[in-house]
N, C-alpha and C. Protein backbone atom coordinates (compact mmCIF):
# COMPACT_ATOMS: atom_id res chain seq x y z
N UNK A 1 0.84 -1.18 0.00
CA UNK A 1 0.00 0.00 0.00
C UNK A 1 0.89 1.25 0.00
N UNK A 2 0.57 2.56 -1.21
CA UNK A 2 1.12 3.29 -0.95
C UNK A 2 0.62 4.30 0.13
N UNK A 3 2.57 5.35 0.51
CA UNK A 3 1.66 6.10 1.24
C UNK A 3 1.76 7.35 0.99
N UNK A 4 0.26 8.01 1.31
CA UNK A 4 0.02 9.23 1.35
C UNK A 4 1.16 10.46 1.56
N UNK A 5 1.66 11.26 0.97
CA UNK A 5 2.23 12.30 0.90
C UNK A 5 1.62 13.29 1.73
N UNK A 6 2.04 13.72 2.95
CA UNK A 6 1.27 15.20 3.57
C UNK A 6 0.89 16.08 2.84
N UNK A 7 0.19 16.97 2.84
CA UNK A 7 -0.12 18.38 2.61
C UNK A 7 1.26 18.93 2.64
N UNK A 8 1.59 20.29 1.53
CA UNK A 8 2.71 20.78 1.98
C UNK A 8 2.85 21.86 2.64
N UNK A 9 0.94 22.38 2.43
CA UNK A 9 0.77 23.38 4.05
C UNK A 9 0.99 22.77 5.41
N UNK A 10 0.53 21.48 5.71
CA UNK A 10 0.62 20.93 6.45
C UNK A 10 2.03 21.18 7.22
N UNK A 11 2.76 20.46 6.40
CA UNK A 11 4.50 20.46 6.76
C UNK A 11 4.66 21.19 7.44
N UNK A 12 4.32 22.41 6.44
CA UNK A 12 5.21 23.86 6.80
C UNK A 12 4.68 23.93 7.85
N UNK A 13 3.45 24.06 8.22
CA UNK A 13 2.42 24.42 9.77
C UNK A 13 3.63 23.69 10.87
N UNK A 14 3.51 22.71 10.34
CA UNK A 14 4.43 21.86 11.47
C UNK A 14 5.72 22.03 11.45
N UNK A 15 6.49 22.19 10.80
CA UNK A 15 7.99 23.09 10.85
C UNK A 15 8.12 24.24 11.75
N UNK A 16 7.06 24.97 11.13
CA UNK A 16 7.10 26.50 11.94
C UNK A 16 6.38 26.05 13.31
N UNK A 17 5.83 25.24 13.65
CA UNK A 17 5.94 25.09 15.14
C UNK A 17 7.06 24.27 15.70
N UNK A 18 7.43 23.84 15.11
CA UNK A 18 8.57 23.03 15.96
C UNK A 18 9.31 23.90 16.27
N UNK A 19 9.63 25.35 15.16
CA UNK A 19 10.75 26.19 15.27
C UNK A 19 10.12 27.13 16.65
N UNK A 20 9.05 27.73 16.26
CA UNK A 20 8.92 27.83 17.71
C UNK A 20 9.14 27.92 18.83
N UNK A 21 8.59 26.32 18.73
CA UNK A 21 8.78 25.23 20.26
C UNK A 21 9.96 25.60 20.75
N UNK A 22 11.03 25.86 19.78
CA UNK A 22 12.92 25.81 19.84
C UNK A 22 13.05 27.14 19.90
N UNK A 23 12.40 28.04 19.99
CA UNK A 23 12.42 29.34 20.31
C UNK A 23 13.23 29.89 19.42
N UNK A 24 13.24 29.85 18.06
CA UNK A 24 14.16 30.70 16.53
C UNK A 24 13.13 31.41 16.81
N UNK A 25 13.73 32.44 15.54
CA UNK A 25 12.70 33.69 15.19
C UNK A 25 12.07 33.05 13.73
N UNK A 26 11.17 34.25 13.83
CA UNK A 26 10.64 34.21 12.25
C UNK A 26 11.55 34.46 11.35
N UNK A 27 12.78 35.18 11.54
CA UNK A 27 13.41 34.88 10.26
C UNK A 27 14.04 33.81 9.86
N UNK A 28 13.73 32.77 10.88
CA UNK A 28 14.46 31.61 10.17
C UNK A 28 13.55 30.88 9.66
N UNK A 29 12.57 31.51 8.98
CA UNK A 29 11.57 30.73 8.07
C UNK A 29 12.15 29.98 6.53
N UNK A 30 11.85 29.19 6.37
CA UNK A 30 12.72 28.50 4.64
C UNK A 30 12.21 28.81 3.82
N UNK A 31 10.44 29.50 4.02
CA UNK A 31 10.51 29.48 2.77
C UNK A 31 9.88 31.05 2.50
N UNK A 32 9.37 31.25 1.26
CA UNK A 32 9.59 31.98 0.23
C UNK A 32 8.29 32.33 -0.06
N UNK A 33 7.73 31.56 -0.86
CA UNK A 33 6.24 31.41 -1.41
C UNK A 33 5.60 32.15 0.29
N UNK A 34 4.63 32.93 -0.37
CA UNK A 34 3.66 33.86 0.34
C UNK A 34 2.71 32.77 1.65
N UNK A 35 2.26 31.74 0.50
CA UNK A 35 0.94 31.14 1.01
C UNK A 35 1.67 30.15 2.23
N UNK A 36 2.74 29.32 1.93
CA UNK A 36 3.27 28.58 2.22
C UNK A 36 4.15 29.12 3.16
N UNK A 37 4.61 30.47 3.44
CA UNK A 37 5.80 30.83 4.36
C UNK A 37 4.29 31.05 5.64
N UNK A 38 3.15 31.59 5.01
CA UNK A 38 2.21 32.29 6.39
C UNK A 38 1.62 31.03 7.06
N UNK A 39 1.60 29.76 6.39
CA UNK A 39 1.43 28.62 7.03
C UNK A 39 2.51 28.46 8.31
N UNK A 40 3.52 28.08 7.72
CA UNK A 40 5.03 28.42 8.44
C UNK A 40 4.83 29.37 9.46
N UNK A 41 4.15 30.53 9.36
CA UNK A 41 4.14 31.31 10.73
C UNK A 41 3.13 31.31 11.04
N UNK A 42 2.39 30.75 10.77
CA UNK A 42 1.41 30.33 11.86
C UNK A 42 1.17 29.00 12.56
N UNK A 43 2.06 28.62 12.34
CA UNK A 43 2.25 27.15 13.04
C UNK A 43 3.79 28.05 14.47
N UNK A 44 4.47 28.63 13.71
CA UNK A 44 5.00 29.43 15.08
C UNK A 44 4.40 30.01 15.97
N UNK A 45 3.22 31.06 15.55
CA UNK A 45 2.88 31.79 16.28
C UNK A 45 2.47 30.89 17.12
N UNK A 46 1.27 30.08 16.72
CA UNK A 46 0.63 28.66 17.60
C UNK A 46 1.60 27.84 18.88
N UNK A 47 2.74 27.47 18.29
CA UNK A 47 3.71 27.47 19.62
C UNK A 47 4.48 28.29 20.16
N UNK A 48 4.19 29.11 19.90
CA UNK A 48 5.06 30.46 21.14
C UNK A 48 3.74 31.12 22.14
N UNK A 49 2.91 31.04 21.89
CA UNK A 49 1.73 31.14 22.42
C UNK A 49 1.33 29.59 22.95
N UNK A 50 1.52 28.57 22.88
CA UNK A 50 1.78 27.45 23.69
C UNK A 50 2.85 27.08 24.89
N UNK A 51 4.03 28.05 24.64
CA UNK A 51 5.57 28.05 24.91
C UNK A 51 4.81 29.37 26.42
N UNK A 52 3.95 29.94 25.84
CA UNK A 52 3.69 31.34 26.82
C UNK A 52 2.92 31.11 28.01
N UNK A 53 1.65 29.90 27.68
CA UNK A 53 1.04 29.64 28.38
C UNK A 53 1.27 28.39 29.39
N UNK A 54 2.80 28.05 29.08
CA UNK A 54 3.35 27.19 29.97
C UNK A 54 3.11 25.36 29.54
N UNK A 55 3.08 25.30 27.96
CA UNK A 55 2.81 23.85 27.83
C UNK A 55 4.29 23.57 27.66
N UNK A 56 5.33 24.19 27.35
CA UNK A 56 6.82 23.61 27.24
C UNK A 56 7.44 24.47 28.05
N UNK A 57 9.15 24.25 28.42
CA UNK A 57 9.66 25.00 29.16
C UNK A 57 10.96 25.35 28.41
């Protein structure tokens, strides 16, 4: 069975929170493309605002 390929909004969502989580900035975003970088920061914003409210340390 093959498998499914993620979303590549997906990814990015999840990249930019991991980066986050790891406390980088937004400029260490990879990418480029408009649609695809605001995915990317909003998967940060989502964990720094997780990071704020005390779910990581």
């Amino acid at each position: 069975m093959k498998r499914q390929k993620r979303d590549k909004f997906e990814r990015a969502h999840n990249k930019g929170y991991n980066a986050g989580i790891s406390g980088k900035s937004t400029e260490s975003c990879p990418f480029s493309a408009t649609d695809i970088r605001e995915q990317w920061l909003g998967g940060w914003r989502e964990a720094r605002t997780d990071v704020a409210e005390g779910y990581f340390h």
